[in-house]
N, C-alpha and C. Protein backbone atom coordinates (compact mmCIF):
# COMPACT_ATOMS: atom_id res chain seq x y z
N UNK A 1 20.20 -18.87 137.90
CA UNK A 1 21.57 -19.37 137.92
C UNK A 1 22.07 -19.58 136.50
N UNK A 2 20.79 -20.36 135.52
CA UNK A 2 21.98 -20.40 134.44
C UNK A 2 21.63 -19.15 133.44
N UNK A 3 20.76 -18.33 133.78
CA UNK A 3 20.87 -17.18 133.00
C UNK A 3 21.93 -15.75 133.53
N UNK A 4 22.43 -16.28 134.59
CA UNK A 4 23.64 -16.14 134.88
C UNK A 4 24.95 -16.09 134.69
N UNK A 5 24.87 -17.21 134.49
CA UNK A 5 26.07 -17.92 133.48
C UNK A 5 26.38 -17.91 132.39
N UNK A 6 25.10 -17.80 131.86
CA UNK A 6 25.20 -17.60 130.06
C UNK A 6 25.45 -16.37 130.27
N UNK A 7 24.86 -15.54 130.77
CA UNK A 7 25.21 -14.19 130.41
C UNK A 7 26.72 -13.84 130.78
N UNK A 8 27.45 -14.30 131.94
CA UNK A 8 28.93 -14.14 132.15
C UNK A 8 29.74 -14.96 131.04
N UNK A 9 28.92 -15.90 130.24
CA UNK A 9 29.54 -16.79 129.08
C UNK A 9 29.56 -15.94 127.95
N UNK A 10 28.47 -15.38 127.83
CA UNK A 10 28.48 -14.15 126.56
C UNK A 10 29.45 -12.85 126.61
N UNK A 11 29.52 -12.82 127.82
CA UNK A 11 30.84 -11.48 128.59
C UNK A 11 31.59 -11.62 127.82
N UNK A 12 32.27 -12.72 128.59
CA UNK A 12 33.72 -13.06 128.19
C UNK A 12 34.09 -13.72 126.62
N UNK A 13 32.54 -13.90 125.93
CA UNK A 13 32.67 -14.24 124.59
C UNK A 13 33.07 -12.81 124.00
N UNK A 14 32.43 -11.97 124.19
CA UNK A 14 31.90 -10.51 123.76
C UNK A 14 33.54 -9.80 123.72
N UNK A 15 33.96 -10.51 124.77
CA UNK A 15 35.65 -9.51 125.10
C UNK A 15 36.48 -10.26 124.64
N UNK A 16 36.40 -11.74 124.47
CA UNK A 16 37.40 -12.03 123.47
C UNK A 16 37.67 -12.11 122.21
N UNK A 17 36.41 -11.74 122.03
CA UNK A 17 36.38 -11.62 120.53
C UNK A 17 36.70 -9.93 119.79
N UNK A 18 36.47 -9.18 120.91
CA UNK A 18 37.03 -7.78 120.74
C UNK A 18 38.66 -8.22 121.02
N UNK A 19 39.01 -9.13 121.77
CA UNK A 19 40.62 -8.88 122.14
C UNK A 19 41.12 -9.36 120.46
N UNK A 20 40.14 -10.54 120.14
CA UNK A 20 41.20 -11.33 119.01
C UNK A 20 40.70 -9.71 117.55
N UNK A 21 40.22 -9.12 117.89
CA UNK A 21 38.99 -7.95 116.61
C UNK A 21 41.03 -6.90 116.91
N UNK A 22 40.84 -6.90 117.86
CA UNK A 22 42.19 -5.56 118.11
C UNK A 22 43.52 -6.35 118.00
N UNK A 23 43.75 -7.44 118.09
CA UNK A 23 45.12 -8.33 117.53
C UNK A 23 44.92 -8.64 116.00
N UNK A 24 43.87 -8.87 115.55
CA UNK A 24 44.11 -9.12 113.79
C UNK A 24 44.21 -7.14 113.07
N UNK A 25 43.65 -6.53 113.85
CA UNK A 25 43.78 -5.34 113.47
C UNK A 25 45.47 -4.89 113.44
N UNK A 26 45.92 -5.19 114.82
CA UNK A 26 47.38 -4.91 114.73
C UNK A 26 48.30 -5.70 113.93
N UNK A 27 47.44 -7.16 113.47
CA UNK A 27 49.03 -7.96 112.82
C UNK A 27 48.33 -7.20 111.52
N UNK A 28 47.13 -6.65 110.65
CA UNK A 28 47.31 -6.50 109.51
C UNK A 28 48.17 -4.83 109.43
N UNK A 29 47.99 -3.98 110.69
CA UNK A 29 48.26 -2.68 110.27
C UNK A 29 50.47 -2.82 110.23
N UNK A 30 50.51 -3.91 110.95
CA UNK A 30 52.31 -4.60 111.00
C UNK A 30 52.55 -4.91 109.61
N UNK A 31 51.62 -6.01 109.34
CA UNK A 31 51.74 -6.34 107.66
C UNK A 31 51.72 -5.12 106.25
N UNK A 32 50.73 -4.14 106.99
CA UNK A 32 50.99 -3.12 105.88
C UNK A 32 52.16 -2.38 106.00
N UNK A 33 52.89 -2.41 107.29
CA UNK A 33 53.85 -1.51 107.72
C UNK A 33 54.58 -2.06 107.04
N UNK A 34 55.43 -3.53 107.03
CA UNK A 34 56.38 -4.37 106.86
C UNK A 34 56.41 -3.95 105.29
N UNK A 35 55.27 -4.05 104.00
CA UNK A 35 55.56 -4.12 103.17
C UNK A 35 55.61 -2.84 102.98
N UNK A 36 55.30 -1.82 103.49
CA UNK A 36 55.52 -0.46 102.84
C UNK A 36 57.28 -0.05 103.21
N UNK A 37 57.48 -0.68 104.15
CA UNK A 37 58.91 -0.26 104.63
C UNK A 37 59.87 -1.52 103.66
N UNK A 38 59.46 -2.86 103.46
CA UNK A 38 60.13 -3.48 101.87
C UNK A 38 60.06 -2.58 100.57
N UNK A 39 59.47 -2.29 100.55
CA UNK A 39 59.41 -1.43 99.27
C UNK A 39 60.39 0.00 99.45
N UNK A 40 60.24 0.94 100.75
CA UNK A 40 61.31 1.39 100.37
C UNK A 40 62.61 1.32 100.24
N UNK A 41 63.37 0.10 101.12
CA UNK A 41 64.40 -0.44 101.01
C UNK A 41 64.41 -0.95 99.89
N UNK A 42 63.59 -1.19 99.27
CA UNK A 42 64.28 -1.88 97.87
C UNK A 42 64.46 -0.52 96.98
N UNK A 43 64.07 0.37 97.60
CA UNK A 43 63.88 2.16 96.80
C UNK A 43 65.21 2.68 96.81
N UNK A 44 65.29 2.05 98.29
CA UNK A 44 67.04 3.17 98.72
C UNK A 44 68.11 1.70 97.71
N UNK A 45 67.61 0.91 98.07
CA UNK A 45 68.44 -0.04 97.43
C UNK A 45 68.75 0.09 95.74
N UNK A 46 68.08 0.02 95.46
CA UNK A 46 68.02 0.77 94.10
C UNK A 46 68.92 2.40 93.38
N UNK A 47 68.89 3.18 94.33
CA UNK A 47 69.11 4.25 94.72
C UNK A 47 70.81 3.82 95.05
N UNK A 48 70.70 3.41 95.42
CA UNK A 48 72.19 2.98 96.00
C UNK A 48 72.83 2.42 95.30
N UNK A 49 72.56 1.45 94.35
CA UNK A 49 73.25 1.22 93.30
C UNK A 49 73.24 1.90 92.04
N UNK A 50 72.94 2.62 91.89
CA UNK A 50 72.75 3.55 90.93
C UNK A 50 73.73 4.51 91.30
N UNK A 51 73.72 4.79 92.21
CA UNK A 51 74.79 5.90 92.63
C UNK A 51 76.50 5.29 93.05
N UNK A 52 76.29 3.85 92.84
CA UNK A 52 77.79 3.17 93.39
C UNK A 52 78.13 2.95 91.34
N UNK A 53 76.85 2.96 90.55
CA UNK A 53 77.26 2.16 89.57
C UNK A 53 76.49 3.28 88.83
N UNK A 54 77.00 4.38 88.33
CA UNK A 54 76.52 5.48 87.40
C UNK A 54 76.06 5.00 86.02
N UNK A 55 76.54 3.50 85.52
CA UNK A 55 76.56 3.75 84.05
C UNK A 55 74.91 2.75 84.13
N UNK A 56 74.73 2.18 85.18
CA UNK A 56 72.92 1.73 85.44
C UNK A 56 72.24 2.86 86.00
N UNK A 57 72.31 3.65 85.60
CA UNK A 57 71.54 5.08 85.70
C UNK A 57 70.03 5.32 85.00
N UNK A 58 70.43 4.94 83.53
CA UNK A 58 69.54 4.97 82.25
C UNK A 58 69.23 4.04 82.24
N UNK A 59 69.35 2.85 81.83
CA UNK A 59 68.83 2.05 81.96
C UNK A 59 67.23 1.59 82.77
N UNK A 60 68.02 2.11 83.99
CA UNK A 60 66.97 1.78 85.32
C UNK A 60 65.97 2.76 85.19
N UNK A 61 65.83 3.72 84.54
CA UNK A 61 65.14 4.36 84.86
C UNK A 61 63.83 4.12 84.90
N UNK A 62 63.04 3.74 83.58
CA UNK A 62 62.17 2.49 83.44
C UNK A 62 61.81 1.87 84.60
N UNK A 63 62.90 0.81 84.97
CA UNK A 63 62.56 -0.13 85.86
C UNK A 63 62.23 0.40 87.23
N UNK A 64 63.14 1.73 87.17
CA UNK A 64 62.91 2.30 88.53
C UNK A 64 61.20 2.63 88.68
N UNK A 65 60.75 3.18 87.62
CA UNK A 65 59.54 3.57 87.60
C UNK A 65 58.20 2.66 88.03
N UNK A 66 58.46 1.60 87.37
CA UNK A 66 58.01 0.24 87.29
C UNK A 66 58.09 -0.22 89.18
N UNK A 67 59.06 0.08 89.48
CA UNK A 67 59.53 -0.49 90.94
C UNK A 67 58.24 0.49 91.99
N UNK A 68 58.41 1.61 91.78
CA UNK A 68 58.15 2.75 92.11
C UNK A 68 56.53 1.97 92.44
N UNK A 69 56.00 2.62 91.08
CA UNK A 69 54.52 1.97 90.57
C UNK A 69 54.07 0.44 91.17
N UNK A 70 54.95 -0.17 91.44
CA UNK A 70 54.59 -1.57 92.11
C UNK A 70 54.33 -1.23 93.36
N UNK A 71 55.37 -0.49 93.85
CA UNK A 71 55.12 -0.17 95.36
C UNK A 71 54.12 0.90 95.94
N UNK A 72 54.28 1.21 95.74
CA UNK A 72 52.87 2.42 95.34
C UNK A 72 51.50 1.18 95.45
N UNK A 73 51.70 0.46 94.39
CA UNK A 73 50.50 -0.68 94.15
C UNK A 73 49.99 -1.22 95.45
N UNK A 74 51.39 -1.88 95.64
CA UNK A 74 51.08 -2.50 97.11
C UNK A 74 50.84 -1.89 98.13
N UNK A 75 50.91 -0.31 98.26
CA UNK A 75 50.89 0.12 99.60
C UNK A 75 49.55 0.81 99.59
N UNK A 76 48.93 0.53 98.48
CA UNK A 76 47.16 0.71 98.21
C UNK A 76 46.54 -0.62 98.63
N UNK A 77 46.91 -1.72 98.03
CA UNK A 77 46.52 -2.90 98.64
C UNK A 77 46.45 -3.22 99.74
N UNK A 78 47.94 -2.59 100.63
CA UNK A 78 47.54 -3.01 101.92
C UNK A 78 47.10 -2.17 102.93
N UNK A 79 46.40 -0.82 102.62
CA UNK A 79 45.86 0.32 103.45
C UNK A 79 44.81 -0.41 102.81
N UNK A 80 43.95 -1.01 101.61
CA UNK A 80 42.71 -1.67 101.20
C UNK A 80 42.35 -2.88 102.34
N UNK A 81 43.47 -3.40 102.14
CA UNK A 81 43.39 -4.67 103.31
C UNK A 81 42.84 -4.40 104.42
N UNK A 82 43.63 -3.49 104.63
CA UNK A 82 43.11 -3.07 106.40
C UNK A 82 42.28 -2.28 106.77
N UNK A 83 41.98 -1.48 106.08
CA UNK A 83 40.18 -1.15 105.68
C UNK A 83 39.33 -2.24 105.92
N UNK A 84 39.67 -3.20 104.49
CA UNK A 84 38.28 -4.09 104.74
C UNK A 84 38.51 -4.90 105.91
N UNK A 85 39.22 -5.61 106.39
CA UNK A 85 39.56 -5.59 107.63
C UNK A 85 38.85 -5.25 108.90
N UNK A 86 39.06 -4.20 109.25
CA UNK A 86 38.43 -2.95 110.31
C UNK A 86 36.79 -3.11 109.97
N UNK A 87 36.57 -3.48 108.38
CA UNK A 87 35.57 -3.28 108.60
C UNK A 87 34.13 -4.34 108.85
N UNK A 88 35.10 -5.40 108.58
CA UNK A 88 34.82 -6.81 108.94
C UNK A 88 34.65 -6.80 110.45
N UNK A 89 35.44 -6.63 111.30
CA UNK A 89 35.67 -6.76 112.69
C UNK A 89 34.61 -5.65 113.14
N UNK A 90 33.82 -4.73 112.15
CA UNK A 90 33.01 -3.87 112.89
C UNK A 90 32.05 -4.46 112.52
N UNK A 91 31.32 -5.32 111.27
CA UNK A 91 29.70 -6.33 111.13
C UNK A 91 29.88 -7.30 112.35
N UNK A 92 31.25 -7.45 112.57
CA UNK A 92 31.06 -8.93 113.46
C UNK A 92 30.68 -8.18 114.74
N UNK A 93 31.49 -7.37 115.41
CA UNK A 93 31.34 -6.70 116.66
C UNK A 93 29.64 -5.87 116.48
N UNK A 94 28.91 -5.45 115.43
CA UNK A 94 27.55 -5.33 115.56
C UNK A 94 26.61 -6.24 115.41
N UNK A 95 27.19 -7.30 114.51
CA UNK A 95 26.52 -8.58 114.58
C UNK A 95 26.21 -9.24 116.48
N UNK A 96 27.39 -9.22 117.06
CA UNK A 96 27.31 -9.98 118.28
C UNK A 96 26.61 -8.81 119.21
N UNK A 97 26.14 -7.68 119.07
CA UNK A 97 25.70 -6.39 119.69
C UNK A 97 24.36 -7.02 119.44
N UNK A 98 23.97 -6.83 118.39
CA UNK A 98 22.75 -7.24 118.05
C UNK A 98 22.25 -8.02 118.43
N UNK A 99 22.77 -9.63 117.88
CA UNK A 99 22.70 -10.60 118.80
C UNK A 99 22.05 -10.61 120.91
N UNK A 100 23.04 -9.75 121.10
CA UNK A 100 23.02 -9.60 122.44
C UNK A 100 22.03 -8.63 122.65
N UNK A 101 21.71 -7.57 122.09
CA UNK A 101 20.41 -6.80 122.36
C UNK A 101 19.29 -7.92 122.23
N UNK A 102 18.83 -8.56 120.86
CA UNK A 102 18.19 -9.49 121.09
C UNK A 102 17.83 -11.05 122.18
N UNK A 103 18.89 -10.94 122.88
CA UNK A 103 18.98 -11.76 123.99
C UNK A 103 18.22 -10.58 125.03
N UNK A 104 18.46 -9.61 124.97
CA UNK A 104 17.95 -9.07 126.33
C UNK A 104 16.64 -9.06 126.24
N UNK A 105 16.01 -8.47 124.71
CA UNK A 105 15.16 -8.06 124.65
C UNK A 105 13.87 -9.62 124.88
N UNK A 106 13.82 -10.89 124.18
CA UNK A 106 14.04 -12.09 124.33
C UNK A 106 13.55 -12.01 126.07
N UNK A 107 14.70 -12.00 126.70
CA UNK A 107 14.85 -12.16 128.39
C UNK A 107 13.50 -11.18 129.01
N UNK A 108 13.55 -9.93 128.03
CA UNK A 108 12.69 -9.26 129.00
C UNK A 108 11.45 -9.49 128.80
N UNK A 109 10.67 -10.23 127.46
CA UNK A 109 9.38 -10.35 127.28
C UNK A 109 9.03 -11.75 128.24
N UNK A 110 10.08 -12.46 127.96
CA UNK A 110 9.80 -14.11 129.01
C UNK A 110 9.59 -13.28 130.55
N UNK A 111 10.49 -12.48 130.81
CA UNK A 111 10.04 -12.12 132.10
C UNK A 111 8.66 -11.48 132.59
N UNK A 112 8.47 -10.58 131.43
CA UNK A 112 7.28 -9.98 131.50
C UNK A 112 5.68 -11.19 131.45
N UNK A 113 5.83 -11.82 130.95
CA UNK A 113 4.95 -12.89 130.83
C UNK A 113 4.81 -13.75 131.65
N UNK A 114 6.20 -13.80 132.80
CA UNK A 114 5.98 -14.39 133.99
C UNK A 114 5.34 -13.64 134.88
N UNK A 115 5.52 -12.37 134.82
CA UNK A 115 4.76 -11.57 135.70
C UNK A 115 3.15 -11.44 135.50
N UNK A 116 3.42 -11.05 134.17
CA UNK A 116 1.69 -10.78 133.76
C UNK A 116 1.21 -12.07 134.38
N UNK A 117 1.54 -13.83 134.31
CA UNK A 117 0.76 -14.85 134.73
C UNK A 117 0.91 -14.71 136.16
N UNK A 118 1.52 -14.44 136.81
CA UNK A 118 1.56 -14.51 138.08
C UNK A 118 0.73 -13.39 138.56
N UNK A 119 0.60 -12.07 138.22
CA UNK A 119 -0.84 -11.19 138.86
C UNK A 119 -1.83 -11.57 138.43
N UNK A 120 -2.08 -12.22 137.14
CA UNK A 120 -3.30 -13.14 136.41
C UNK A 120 -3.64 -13.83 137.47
N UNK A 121 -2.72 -14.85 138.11
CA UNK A 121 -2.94 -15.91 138.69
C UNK A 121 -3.36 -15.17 140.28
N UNK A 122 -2.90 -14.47 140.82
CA UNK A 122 -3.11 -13.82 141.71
C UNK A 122 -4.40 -12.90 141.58
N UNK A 123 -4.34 -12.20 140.76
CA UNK A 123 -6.17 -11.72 140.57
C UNK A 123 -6.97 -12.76 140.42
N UNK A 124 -6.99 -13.84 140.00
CA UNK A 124 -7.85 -14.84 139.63
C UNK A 124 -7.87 -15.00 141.61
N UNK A 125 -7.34 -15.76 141.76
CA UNK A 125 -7.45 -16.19 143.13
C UNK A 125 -8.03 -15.40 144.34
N UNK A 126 -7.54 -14.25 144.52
CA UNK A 126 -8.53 -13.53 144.55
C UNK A 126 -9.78 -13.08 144.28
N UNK A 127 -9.91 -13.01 143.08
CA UNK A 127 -11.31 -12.76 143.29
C UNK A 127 -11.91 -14.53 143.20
N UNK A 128 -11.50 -15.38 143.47
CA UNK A 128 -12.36 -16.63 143.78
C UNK A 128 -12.18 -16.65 145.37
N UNK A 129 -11.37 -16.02 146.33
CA UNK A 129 -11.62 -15.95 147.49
C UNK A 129 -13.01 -15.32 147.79
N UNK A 130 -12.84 -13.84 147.17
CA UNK A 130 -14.19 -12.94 147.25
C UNK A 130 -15.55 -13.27 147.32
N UNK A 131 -15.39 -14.21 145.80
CA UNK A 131 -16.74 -14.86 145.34
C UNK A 131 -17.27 -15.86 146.37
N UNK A 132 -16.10 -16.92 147.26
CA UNK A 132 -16.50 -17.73 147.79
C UNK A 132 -16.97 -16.70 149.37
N UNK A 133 -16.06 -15.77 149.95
CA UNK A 133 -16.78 -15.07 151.18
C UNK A 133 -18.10 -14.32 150.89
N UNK A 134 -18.69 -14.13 149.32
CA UNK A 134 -20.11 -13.50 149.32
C UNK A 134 -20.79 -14.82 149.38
N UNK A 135 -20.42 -15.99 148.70
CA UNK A 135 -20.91 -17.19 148.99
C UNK A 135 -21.56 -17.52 150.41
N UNK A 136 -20.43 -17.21 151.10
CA UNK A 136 -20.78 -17.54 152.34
C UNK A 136 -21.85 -16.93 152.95
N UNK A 137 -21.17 -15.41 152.95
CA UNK A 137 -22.12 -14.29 153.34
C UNK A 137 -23.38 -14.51 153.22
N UNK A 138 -24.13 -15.10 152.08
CA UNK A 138 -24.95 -14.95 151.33
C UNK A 138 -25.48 -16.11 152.26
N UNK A 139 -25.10 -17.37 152.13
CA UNK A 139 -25.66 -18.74 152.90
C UNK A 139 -26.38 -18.24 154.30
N UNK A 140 -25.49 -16.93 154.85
CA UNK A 140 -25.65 -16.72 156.51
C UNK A 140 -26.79 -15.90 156.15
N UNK A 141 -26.86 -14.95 155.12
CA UNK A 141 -28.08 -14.10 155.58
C UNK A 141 -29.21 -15.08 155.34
N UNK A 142 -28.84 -15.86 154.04
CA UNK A 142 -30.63 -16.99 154.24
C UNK A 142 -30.49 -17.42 154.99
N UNK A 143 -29.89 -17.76 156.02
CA UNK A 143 -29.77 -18.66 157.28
C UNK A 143 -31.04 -17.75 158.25
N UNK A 144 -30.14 -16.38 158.40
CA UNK A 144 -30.94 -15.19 159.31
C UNK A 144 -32.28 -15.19 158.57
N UNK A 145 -32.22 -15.34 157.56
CA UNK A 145 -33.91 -14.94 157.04
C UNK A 145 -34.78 -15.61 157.00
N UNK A 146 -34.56 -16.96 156.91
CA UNK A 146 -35.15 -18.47 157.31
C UNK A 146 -35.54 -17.97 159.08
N UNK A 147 -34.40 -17.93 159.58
CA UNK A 147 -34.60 -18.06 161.22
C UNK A 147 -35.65 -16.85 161.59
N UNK A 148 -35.74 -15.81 160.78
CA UNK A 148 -36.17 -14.56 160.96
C UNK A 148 -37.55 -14.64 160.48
N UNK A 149 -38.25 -15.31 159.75
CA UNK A 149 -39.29 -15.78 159.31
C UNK A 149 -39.71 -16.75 160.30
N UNK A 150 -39.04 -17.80 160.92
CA UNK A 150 -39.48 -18.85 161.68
C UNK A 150 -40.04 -18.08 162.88
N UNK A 151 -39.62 -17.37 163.83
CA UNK A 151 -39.23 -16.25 164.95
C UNK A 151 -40.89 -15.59 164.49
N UNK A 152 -40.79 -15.02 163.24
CA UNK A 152 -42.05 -14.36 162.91
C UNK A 152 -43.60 -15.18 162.77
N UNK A 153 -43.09 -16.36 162.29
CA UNK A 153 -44.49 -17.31 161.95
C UNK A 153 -44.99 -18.10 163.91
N UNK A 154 -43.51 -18.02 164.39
CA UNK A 154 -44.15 -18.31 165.63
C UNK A 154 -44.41 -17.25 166.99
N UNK A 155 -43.88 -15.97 166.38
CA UNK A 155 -44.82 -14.95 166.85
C UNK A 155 -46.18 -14.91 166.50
N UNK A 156 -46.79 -14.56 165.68
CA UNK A 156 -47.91 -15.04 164.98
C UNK A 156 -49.43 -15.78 165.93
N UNK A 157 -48.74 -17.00 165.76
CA UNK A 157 -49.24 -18.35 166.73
C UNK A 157 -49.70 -17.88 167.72
């Protein structure tokens, strides 16, 4: 019963922790989305004033570059993020694999050791039945051989 339970306790550990492994996966791959799509709005934005306001043309150019190169930056950072990420959520999800192989494996030697004592215990008993019916056996034939000698000494007579 309660190796039962634990084990339906480990289930539902096992799956929620894959549910929360596939929700941090999606809010970081949102988070990389969000800032890669800030960055290009600030691209077109940029872009857009430059083209409403010709004489920040030169100027920007520099800065544009700079803008460029930042974003670029960040959109390495956050494909990095979510890498390490993914790859976090895969030690943990083999960590708890493992874990759980070792529970089985654990489960199956205790079981095995109940068995081995229990045919132990059952061969033992057995053969102390055995020993005690040659016991017996044995009492009856000196019985017959006593009586079989007596029979003979008073043939004899």
């Amino acid at each position: 019963m309660e190796t039962a339970l634990l084990d339906g306790w480990k289930e539902e550990r096992a799956e929620l922790r894959a549910e929360v492994s596939r929700l941090q996966n999606e809010l970081a791959e949102s988070h990389a989305e969000r800032l890669e799509l800030e960055s290009r709005a600030q691209a077109l934005t940029d872009r857009l004033s430059q083209s409403l306001d010709p004489s920040l043309c030169v100027p920007l150019r520099p800065d544009r570059d700079l803008r460029r190169k930042m974003r670029e930056g960040r959109e390495r950072e956050a494909r990095q993020a979510l890498l390490i990420h993914k790859l976090q959520n895969k030690v943990v999800e083999y960590r708890d694999r493992c874990q759980g192989l070792e529970y089985q494996v654990k489960t199956g030697e205790r079981e095995l050791l109940k068995r081995e004592r229990r045919i132990r215990d059952e061969h033992s008993d057995s053969l102390e039945s055995a020993l005690i019916r040659l016991e017996e056996e044995q009492q009856r034939w000196v019985g017959h051989i006593v009586s079989d000698n007596c029979v003979k000494q008073t043939q004899k007579l």
